[in-house]
Protein backbone atom coordinates (compact mmCIF):
# COMPACT_ATOMS: atom_id res chain seq x y z
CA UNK A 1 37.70 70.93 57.62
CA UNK A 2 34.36 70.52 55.90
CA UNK A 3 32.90 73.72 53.47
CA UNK A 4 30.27 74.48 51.12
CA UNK A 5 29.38 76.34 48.54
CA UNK A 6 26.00 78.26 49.12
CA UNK A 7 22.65 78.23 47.07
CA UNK A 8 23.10 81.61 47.59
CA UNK A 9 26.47 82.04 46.12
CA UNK A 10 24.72 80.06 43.16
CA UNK A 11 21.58 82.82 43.22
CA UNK A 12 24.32 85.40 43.36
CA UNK A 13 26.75 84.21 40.34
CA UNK A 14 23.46 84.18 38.19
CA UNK A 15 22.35 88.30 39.14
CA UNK A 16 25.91 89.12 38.75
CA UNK A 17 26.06 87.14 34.92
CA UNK A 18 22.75 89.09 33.88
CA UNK A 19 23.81 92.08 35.48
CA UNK A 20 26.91 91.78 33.40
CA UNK A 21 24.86 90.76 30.18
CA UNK A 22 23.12 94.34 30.98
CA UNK A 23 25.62 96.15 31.36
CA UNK A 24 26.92 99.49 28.54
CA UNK A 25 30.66 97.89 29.29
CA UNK A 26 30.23 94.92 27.80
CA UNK A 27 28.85 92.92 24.44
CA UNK A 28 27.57 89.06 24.44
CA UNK A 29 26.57 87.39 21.29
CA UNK A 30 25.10 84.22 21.02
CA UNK A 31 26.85 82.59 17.87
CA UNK A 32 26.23 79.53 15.27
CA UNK A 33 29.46 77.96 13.75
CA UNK A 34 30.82 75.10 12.11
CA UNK A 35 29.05 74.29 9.20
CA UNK A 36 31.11 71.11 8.66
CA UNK A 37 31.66 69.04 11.14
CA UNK A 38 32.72 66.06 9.41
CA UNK A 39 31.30 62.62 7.70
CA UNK A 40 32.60 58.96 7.07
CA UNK A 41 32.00 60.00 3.51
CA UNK A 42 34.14 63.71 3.74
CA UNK A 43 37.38 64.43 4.98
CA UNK A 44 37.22 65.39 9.09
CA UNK A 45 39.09 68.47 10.41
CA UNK A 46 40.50 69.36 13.59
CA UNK A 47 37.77 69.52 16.27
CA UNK A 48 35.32 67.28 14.13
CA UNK A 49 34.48 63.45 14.26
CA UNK A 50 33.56 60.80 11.69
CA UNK A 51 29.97 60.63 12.87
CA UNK A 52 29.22 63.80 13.74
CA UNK A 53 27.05 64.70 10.43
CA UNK A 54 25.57 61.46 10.39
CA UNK A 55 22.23 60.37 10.93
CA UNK A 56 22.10 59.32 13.97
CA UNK A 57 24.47 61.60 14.60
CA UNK A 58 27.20 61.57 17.72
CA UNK A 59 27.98 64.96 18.51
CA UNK A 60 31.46 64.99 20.64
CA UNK A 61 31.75 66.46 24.14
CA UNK A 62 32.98 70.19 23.57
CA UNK A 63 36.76 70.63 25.14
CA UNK A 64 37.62 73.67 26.94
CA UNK A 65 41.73 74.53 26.71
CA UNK A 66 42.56 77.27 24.71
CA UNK A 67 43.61 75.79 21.39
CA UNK A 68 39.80 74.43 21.08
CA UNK A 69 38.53 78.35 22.38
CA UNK A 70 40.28 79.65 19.60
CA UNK A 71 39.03 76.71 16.90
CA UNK A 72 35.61 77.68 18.04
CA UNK A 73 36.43 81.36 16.93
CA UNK A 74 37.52 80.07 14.04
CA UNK A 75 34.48 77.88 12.90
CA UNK A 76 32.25 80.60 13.57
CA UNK A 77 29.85 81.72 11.37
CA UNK A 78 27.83 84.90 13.05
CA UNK A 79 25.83 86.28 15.98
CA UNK A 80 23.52 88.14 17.63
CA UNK A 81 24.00 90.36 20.68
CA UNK A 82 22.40 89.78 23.64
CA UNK A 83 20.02 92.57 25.66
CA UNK A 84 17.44 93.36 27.95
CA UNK A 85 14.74 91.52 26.22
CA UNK A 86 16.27 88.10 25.20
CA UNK A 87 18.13 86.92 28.90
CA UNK A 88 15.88 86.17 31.90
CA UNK A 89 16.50 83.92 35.04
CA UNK A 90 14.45 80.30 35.09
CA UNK A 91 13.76 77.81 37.91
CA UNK A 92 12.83 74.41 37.23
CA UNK A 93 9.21 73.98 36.30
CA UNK A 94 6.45 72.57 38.23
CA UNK A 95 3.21 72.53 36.70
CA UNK A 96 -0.04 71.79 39.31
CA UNK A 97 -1.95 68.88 39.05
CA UNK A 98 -5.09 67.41 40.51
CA UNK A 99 -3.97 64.91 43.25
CA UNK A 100 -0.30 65.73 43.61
CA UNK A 101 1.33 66.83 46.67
CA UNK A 102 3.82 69.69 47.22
CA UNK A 103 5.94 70.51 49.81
CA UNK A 104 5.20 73.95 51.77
CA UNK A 105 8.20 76.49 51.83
CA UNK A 106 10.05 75.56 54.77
CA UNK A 107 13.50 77.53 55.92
CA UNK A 108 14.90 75.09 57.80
CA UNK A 109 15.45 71.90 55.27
CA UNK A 110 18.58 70.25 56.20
CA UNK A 111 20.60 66.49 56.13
CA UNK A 112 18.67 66.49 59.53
CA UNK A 113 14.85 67.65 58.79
CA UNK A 114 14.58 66.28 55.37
CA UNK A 115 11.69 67.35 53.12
CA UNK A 116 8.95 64.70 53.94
CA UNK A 117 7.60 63.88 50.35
CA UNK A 118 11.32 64.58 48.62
CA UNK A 119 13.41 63.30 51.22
CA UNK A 120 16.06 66.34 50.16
CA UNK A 121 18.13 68.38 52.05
CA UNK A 122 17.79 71.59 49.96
CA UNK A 123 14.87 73.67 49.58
CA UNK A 124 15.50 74.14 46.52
CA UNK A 125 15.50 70.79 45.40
CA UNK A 126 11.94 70.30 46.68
CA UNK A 127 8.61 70.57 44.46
CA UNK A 128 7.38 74.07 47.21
CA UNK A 129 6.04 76.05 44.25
CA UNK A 130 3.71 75.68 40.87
CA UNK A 131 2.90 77.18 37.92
CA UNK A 132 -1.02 76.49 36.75
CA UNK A 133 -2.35 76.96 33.24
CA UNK A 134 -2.71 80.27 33.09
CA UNK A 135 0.82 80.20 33.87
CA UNK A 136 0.67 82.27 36.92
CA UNK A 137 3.15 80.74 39.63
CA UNK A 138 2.76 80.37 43.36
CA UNK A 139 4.95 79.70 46.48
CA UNK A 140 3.04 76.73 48.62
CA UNK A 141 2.79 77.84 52.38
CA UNK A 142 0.98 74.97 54.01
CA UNK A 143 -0.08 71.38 51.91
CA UNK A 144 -2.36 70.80 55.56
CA UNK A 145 0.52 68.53 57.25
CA UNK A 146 1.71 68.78 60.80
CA UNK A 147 3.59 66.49 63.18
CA UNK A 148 1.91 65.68 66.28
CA UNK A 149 -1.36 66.65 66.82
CA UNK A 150 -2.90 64.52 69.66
CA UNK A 151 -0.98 61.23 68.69
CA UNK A 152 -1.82 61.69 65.26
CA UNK A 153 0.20 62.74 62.33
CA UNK A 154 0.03 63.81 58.62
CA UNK A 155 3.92 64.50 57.99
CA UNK A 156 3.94 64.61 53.78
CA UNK A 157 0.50 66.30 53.88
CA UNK A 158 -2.91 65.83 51.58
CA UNK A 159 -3.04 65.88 48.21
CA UNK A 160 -3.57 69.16 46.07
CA UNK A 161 -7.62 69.33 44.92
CA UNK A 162 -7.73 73.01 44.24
CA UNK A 163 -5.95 74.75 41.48
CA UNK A 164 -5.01 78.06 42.71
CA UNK A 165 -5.81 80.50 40.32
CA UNK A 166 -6.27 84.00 42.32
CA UNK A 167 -4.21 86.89 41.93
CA UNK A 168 -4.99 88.05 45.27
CA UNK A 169 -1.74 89.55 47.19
CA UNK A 170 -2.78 87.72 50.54
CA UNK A 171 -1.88 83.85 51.08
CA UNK A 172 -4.79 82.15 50.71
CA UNK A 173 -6.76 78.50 50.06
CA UNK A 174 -7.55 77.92 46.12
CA UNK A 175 -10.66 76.28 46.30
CA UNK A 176 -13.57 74.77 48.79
CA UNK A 177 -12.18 71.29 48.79
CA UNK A 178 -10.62 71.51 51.96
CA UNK A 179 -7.30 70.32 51.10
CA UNK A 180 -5.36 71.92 53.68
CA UNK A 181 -3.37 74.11 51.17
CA UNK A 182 -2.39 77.42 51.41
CA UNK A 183 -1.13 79.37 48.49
CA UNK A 184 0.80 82.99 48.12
CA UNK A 185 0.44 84.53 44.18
CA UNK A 186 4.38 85.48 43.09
CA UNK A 187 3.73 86.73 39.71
CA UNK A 188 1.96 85.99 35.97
CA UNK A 189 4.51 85.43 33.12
CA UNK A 190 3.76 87.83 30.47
CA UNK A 191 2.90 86.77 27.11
CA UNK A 192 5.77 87.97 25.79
CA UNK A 193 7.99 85.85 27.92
CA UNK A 194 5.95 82.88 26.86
CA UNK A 195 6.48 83.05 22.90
CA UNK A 196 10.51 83.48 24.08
CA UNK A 197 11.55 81.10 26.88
CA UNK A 198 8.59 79.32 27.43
CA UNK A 199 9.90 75.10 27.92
CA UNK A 200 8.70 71.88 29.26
CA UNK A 201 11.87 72.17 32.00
CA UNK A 202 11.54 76.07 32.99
CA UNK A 203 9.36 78.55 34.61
CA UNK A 204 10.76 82.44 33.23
CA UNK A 205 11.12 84.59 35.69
CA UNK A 206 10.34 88.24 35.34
CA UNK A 207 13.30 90.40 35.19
CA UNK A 208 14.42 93.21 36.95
CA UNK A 209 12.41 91.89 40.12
CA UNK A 210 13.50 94.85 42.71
CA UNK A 211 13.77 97.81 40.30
CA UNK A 212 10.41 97.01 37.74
CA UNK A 213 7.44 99.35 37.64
CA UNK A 214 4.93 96.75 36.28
CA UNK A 215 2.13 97.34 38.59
CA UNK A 216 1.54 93.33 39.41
CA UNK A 217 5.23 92.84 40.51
CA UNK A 218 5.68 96.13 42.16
CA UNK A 219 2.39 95.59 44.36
CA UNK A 220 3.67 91.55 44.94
CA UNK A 221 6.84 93.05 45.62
CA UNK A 222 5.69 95.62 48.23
CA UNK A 223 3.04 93.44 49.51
CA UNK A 224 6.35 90.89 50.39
CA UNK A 225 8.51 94.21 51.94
CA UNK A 226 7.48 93.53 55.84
CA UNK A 227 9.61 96.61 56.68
CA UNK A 228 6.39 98.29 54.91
CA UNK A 229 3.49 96.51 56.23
CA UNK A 230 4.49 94.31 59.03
CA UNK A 231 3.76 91.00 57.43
CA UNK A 232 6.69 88.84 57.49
CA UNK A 233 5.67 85.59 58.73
CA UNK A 234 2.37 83.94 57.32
CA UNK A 235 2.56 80.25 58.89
CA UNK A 236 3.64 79.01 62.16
CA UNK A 237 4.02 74.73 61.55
CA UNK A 238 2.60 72.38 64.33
CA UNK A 239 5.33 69.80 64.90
CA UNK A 240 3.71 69.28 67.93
CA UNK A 241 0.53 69.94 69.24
CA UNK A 242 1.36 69.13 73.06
CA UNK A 243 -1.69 69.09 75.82
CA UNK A 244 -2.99 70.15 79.02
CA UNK A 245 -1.90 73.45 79.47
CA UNK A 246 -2.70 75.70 76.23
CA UNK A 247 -5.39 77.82 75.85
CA UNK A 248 -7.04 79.37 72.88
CA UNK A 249 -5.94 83.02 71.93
CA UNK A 250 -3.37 85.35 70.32
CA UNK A 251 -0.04 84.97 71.73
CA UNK A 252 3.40 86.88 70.67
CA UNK A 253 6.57 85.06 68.27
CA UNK A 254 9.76 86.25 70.12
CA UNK A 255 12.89 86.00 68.24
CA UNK A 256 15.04 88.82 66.38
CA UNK A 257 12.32 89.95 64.94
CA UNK A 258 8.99 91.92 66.57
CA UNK A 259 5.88 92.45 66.10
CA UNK A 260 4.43 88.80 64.73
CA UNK A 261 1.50 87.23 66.72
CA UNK A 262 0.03 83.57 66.11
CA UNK A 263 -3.65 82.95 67.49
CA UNK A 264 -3.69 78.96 68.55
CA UNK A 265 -6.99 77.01 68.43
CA UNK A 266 -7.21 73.75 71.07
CA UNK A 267 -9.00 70.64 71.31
CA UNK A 268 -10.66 69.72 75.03
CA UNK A 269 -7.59 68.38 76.25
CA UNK A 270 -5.58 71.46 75.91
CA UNK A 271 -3.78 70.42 72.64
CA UNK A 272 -2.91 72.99 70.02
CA UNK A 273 -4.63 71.89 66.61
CA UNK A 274 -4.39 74.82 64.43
CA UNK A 275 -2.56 77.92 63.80
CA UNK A 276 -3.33 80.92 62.65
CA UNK A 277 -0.69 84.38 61.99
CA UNK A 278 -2.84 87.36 62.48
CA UNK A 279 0.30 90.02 62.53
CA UNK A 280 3.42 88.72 60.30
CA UNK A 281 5.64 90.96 61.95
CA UNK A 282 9.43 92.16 60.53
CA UNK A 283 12.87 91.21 60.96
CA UNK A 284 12.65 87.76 62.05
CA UNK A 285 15.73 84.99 61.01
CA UNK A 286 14.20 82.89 63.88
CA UNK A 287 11.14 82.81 66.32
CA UNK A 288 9.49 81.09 68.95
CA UNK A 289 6.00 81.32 70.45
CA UNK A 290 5.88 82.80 73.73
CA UNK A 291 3.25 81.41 75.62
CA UNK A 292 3.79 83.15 78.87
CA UNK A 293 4.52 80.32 81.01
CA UNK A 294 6.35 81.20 84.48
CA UNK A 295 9.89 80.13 84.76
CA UNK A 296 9.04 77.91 87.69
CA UNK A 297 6.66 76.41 85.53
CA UNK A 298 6.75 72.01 84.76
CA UNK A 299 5.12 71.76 81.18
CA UNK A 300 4.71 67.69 80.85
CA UNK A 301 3.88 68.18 77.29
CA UNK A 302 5.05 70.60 75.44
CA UNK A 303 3.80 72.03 72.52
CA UNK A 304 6.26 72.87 69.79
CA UNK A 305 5.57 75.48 67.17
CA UNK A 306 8.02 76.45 64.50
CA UNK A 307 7.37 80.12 62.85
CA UNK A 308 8.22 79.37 58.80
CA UNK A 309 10.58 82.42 57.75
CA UNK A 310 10.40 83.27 54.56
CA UNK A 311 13.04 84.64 52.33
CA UNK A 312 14.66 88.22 53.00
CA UNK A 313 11.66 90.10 54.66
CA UNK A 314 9.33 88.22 53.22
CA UNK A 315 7.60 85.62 50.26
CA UNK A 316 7.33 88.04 47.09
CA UNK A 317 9.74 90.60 47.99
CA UNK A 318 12.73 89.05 46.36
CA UNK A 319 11.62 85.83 44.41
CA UNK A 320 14.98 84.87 42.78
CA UNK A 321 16.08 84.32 46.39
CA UNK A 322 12.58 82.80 46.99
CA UNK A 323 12.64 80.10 43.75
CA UNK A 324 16.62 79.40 44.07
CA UNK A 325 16.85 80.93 40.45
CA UNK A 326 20.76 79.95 40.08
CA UNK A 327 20.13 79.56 36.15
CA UNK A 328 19.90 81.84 33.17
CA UNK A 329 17.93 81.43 29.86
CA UNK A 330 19.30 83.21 27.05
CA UNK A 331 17.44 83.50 23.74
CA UNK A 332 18.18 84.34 20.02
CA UNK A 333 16.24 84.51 16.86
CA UNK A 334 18.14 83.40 13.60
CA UNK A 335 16.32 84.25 10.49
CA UNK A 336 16.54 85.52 6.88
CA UNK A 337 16.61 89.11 8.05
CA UNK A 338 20.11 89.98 7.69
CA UNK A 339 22.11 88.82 4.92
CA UNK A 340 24.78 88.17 7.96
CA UNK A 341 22.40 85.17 8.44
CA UNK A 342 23.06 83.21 5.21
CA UNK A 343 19.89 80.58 5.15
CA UNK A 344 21.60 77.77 2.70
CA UNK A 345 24.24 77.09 5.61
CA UNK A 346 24.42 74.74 8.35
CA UNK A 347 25.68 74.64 11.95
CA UNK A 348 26.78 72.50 14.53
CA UNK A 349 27.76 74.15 17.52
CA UNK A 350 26.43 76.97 19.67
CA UNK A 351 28.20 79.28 21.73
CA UNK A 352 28.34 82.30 23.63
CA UNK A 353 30.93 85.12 23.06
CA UNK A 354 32.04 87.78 25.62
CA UNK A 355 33.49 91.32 24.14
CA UNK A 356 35.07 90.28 20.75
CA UNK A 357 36.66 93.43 19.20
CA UNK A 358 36.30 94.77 15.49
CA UNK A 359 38.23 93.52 13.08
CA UNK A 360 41.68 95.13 12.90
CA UNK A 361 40.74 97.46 15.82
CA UNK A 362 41.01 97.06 19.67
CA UNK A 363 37.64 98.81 19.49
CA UNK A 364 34.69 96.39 21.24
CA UNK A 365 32.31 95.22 19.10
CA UNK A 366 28.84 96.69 20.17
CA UNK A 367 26.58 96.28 16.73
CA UNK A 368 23.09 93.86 17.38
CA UNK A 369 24.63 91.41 15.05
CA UNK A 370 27.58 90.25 13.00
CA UNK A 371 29.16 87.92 10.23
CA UNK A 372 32.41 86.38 11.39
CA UNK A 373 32.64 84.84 7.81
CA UNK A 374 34.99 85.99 4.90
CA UNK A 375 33.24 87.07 1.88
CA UNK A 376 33.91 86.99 -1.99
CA UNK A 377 32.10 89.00 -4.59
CA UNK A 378 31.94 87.09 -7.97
CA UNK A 379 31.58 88.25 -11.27
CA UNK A 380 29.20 85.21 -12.06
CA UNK A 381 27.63 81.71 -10.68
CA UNK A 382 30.08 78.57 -10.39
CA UNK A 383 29.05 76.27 -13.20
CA UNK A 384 28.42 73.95 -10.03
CA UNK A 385 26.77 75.49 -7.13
CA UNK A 386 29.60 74.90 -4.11
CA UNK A 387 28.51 71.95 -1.27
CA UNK A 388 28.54 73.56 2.30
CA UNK A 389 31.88 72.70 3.65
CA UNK A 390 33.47 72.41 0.03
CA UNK A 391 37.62 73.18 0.00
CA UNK A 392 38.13 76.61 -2.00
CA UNK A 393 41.83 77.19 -2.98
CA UNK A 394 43.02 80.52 -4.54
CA UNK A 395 47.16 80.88 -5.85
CA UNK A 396 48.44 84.13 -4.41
CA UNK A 397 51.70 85.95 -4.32
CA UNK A 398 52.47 84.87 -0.67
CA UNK A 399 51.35 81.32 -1.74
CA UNK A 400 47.67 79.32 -1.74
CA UNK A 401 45.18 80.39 0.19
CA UNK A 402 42.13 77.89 1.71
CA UNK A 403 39.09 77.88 2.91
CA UNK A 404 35.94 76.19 3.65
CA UNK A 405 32.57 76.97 1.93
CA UNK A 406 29.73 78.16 4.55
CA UNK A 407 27.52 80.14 2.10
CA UNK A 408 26.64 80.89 -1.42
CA UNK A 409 23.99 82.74 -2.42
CA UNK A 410 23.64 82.53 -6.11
CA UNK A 411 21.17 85.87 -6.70
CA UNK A 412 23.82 87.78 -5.11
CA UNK A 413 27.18 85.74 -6.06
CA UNK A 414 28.70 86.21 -2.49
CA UNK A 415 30.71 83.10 -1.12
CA UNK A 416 31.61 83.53 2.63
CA UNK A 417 34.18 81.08 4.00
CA UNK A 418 36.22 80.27 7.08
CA UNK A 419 39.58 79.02 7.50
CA UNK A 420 40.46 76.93 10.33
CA UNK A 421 43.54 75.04 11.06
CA UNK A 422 41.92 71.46 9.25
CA UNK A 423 43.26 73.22 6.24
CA UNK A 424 46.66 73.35 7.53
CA UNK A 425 47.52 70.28 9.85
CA UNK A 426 46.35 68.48 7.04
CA UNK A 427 45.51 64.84 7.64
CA UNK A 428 47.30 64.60 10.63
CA UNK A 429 45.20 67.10 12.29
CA UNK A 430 48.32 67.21 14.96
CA UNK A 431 51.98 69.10 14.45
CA UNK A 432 53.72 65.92 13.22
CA UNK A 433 56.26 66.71 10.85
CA UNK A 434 55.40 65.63 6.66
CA UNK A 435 56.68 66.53 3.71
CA UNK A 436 54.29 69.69 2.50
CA UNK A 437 54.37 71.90 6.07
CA UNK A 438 56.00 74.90 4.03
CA UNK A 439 53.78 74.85 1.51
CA UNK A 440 50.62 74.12 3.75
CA UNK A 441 51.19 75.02 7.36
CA UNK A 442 50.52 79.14 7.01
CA UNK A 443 47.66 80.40 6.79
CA UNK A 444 47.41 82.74 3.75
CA UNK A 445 44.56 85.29 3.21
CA UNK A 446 42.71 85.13 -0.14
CA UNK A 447 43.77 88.02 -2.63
CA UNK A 448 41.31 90.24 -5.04
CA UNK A 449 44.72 90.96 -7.47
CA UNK A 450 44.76 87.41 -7.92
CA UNK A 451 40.90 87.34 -9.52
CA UNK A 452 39.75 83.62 -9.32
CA UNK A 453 38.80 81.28 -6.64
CA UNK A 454 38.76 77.52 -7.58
CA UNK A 455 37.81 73.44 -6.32
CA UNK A 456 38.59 70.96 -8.25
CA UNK A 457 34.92 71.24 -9.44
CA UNK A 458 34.88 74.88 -10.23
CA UNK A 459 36.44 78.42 -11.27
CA UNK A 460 35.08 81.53 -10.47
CA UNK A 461 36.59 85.20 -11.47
CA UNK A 462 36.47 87.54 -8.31
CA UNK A 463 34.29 90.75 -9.24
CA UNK A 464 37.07 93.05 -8.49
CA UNK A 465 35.61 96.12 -9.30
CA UNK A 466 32.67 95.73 -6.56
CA UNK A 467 32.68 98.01 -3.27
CA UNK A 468 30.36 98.81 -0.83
CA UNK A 469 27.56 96.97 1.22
CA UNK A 470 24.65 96.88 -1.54
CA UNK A 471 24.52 95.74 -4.70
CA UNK A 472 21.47 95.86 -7.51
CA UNK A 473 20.14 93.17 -9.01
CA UNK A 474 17.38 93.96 -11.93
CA UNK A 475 15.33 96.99 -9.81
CA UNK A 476 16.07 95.69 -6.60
CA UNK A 477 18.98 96.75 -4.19
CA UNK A 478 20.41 94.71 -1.63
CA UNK A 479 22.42 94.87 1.38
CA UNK A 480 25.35 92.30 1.41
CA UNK A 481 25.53 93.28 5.56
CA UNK A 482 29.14 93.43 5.11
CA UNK A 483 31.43 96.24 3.16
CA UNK A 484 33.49 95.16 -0.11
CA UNK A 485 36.35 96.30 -1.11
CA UNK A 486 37.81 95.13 -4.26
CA UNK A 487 35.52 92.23 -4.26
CA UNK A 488 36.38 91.13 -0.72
CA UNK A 489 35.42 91.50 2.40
CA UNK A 490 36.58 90.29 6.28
CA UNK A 491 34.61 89.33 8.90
CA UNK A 492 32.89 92.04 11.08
CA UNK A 493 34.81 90.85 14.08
CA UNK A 494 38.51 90.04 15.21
CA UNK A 495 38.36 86.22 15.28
CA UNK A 496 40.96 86.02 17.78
CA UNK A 497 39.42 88.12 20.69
CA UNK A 498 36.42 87.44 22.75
CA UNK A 499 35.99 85.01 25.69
CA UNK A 500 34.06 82.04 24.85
CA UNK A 501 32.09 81.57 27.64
CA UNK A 502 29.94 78.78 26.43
CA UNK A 503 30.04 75.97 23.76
CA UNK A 504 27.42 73.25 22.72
CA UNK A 505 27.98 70.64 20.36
CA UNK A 506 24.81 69.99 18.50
CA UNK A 507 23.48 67.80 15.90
CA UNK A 508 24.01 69.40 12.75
CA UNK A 509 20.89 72.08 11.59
CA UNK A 510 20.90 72.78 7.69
CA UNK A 511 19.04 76.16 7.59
CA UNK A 512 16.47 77.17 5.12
CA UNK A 513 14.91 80.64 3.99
CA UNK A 514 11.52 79.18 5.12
CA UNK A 515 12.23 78.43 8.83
CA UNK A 516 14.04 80.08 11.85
CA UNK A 517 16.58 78.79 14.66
CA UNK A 518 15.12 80.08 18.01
CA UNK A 519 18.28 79.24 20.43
CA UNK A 520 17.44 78.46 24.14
CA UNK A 521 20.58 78.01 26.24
CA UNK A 522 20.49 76.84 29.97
CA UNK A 523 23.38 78.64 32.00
CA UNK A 524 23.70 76.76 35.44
CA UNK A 525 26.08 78.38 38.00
C-alpha cells in the first residue's frame, strides 16, 4: 500500500510551530552554548572533537538521544526568547531576471504532467513565483506557453523581458515587450523584515497573513477571497487549440464551482488561439469549458482547455498555501546589552529551547532573556586573566567542585562557568571504571563559605559579602543581570528542563564588545 505525506501537512506543521511560538502558554529561546569545544592542543570533553576549534575547523554532526539533549543544557551559555517580531515563515527565493523563464502556477503538477522547464512533480519545487528589486514578490500566471495551437507548440514558454514592478491588485503583463507573461502582485516585504531575515536563499513572508490589518495585505487578501468578488479563476491554459468547430465569444467553466466565464479568440480555421477569463467565478476544485455542443454532436478535433485553480478561493487569499511556505525563519540579536550576554566568550553551537523552568521552581520561564551560566563575585582580578574554557577547581565540604570558564569580565570581577559531565568522566569521557570515580564522578556545586576559586595558574578570594544584581564601580552602577547572594549566583534557568527542539553545531564564534551575533535558523518541516 503506497502513502504520502502532503505539502500540505508540511504547510500545516509550520502554522502550527509559529502558532505555538505565539502562543501566552509557552516560552522559546534561541540559545548560544559551548564555549569550548575542544583543540588538538586542549583537553576534549564529552560531546567535543579534536578539530572542532581549529582552523579549518570540523564541526561534528549534532546527536539527538537524550544524554546529548541534556549535554546541550549543560553547555549552555544564555538566550533570548522568541516573539511576534523575530519568527516569520520563508519560501525559497527567486529573484527575476532579464531572459529567464518561470513556470506559471499550475494545480495540477504531477509524476504524470511534469513542470515543462523543471521537469518536477511538485509545484512547489518549481521556479512559479519572483521577487524583483524592490523586493515586492509575485505569483506567475501565464509565461505565454500553450500546447497545441494549430500544430504548433511553445510548451516551456518565452523568456521573461519585463520586470513586473506594479502593485496593482489585478493580474496583469509587466511591461510592453510582449513576452507572454502574466503576473498577480502577492505582497511588498517591509523594511523591517529586510534588516531581520533578509538572505540570499529566502523570501520572508509577512506574518499573520489571514488576521493582519496592514492595508496592502488586507486589500491582496480580499482582492484573492472569490467568495467576495467572484474572481477565482484568472487563466484558462490552451493544451489544445482544436479546429473547425469553435467560434469566438464568452462561454461558461462548469465544474463545482459557478459563475466563471472564459471568452475564446479563433484563427480562420476554427482553432482556439487565446484565452481570456472575464468572470473568475467561486468555488471551483475543477472546471471545464462548456461549449454547448449537442450530445449527438461528432467533434473531430477537439479543443482542450484546462481552467488553472488557484489555491483555496483564490491567488492572494492565503499565500502560505500559495508559496508552499513549509519553513520557518527564526531570528535573534546577541549584543552587549545585557550583561547576560558576556562579549569576551565564545560559542559553538546553536539551539532552540522549548519551556525551560526557573531555577529551583516548576514555574516556566517567561523573561525576554536569560544566563544559564553560574556566576562568582570576586573580591579582586586573577593575577592572570582566565582563558575561555580554563578548568576552575574550588575544595568544599562535600568535596571539589569544577567548572569550566565561559566569562570574565575584569571591571566587574564576575566569572560565570558551566559544569558539564567532561569534568567528571574524566579522560575516558565514557562510564569505564578508574581509580578516582569517588573522588571525581559527582558533581559538586561551588561554595561561598569556602572563599577561593583556583587553576593551577591562579587564586581568587570569593567576595562573600556581595548581594544583589548591581554593583558600583567609581560613579557608575551596574547591573550584573543576575542576583548574588553571598558572592554567588545560579543560572536563571533549571538546566535540566526544557525540550531542545533544535541544535547546530557551528564553527566556533569568539564574541567581542564591538560586534553582534544576528542568528538566522532555517526550520524545515
Amino acid at each position: 500500500m503506497s502513502a504520502i505525506v502532503t505539502d500540505q501537512f508540511r504547510i500545516a506543521n509550520a502554522n502550527n510551530f509559529v502558532d505555538s511560538v505565539l502562543s501566552s502558554d509557552n516560552n522559546y529561546y534561541v540559545f548560544l552554548g559551548l564555549s569550548n569545544p575542544g583543540t588538538t592542543s586542549t583537553p576534549v570533553g564529552f560531546g567535543r572533537t579534536a578539530a572542532w576549534g581549529n582552523t579549518p575547523s570540523n564541526p561534528p554532526s549534532p546527536i539527538d538521544n537524550q544524554q546529548y539533549l541534556s549535554h546541550y543544557r549543560n553547555t549552555a551559555l544564555f538566550g533570548k526568547k522568541l516573539n511576534s517580531s523575530n519568527i516569520r515563515r520563508v519560501v525559497k527565493k527567486i529573484n527575476w531576471t532579464s531572459n529567464a523563464r518561470y513556470e506559471m502556477y499550475r494545480h495540477d503538477y504531477s509524476v504524470g504532467n511534469l513542470a515543462p522547464i523543471s521537469q518536477s512533480a511538485r509545484l512547489y519545487d518549481t521556479n512559479y513565483f519572483v521577487i524583483n528589486s524592490d523586493f515586492r514578490v509575485y505569483i506567475c500566471i501565464s509565461n505565454g506557453s500553450y500546447g497545441n495551437i494549430g500544430g504548433t507548440s511553445n510548451i516551456t514558454g518565452n523568456t521573461s523581458q519585463d520586470e513586473p514592478t506594479f502593485t496593482d491588485l489585478e493580474s496583469s503583463s509587466a511591461g510592453i515587450s510582449g513576452d507572454g507573461y502574466i503576473w498577480k502582485y502577492l505582497f511588498t516585504i517591509s523594511p523591517s523584515d529586510i534588516i531581520k531575515f533578509d538572505s540570499t536563499e529566502y523570501i520572508v513572508l509577512p506574518s499573520d497573513w489571514s488576521t493582519s490589518t496592514d492595508f496592502q495585505i488586507q486589500s491582496v487578501r480580499d482582492s484573492g477571497d472569490s467568495t467576495i468578488n467572484n474572481n477565482q479563476i484568472k487563466y484558462v491554459y490552451i493544451e489544445d487549440g482544436g479546429g473547425g468547430v469553435y467560434t469566438a465569444g464568452n462561454y461558461d467553466i462548469k465544474g463545482d464551482g459557478s459563475g466563471a466565464k472564459v471568452n475564446i479568440e479563433v484563427d480562420t480555421s476554427g482553432t482556439i488561439t487565446k484565452t481570456t477569463v472575464v468572470s473568475g467565478g467561486s468555488g471551483y476544485t475543477f472546471g471545464i469549458v462548456d461549449f454547448g455542443h449537442a450530445t449527438t454532436d461528432s467533434i473531430s478535433n477537439p479543443a482542450k482547455l484546462i481552467p488553472i485553480i488557484p489555491p483555496s478561493r483564490g491567488h492572494g487569499y492565503n499565500i502560505y498555501e500559495e508559496l508552499g511556505s513549509d519553513k520557518v525563519l527564526a531570528y535573534s540579536r546577541f549584543d552587549d546589552s545585557t550583561k547576560d550576554f558576556p562579549t569576551d566568550t565564545k560559542f559553538s553551537q546553536v539551539g532552540i529551547i522549548k519551556n525551560p523552568e526557573k531555577y529551583e521552581s516548576t514555574s516556566l520561564y517567561t523573561a525576554n532573556d536569560y544566563s544559564s551560566l553560574g556566576a562568582i563575585k570576586l573580591t579582586s582580578n586573577f593575577n592572570s586573566i582566565p582563558t575561555i574554557g580554563d578548568k576552575i577547581e574550588q575544595t568544599t565540604s562535600n568535596g571539589t567542585a569544577r567548572g569550566y570558564v565561559a566569562s570574565y569580565d575584569t571591571e566587574t570581577r564576575v566569572l560565570k562557568y558551566y559544569q558539564d559531565r567532561s569534568l567528571n568522566f574524566a579522560n575516558t569521557l565514557n562510564q569505564t571504571d578508574r581509580n578516582d570515580v569517588t573522588s571525581k564522578a559527582t558533581v559538586i556545586s561551588f561554595e561561598s563559605s569556602s572563599n577561593t576559586v583556583s587553576n593551577v595558574s591562579y587564586v581568587a578570594s570569593i567576595d562573600t559579602n556581595f548581594s544583589g544584581i548591581t554593583t558600583t564601580i567609581g560613579s557608575k552602577e551596574i547591573n550584573l543581570g543576575v542576583n548574588f547572594s553571598s558572592g554567588l549566583s545560579n543560572p536563571e534557568i533549571n538546566k535540566n528542563t526544557g525540550d531542545v527542539i533544535y541544535i547546530d553545531n557551528r564553527s566556533i564564534v569568539t564574541r567581542d564588545s564591538r560586534q553582534k551575533e544576528d542568528i538566522k535558523i532555517i526550520l524545515e518541516f
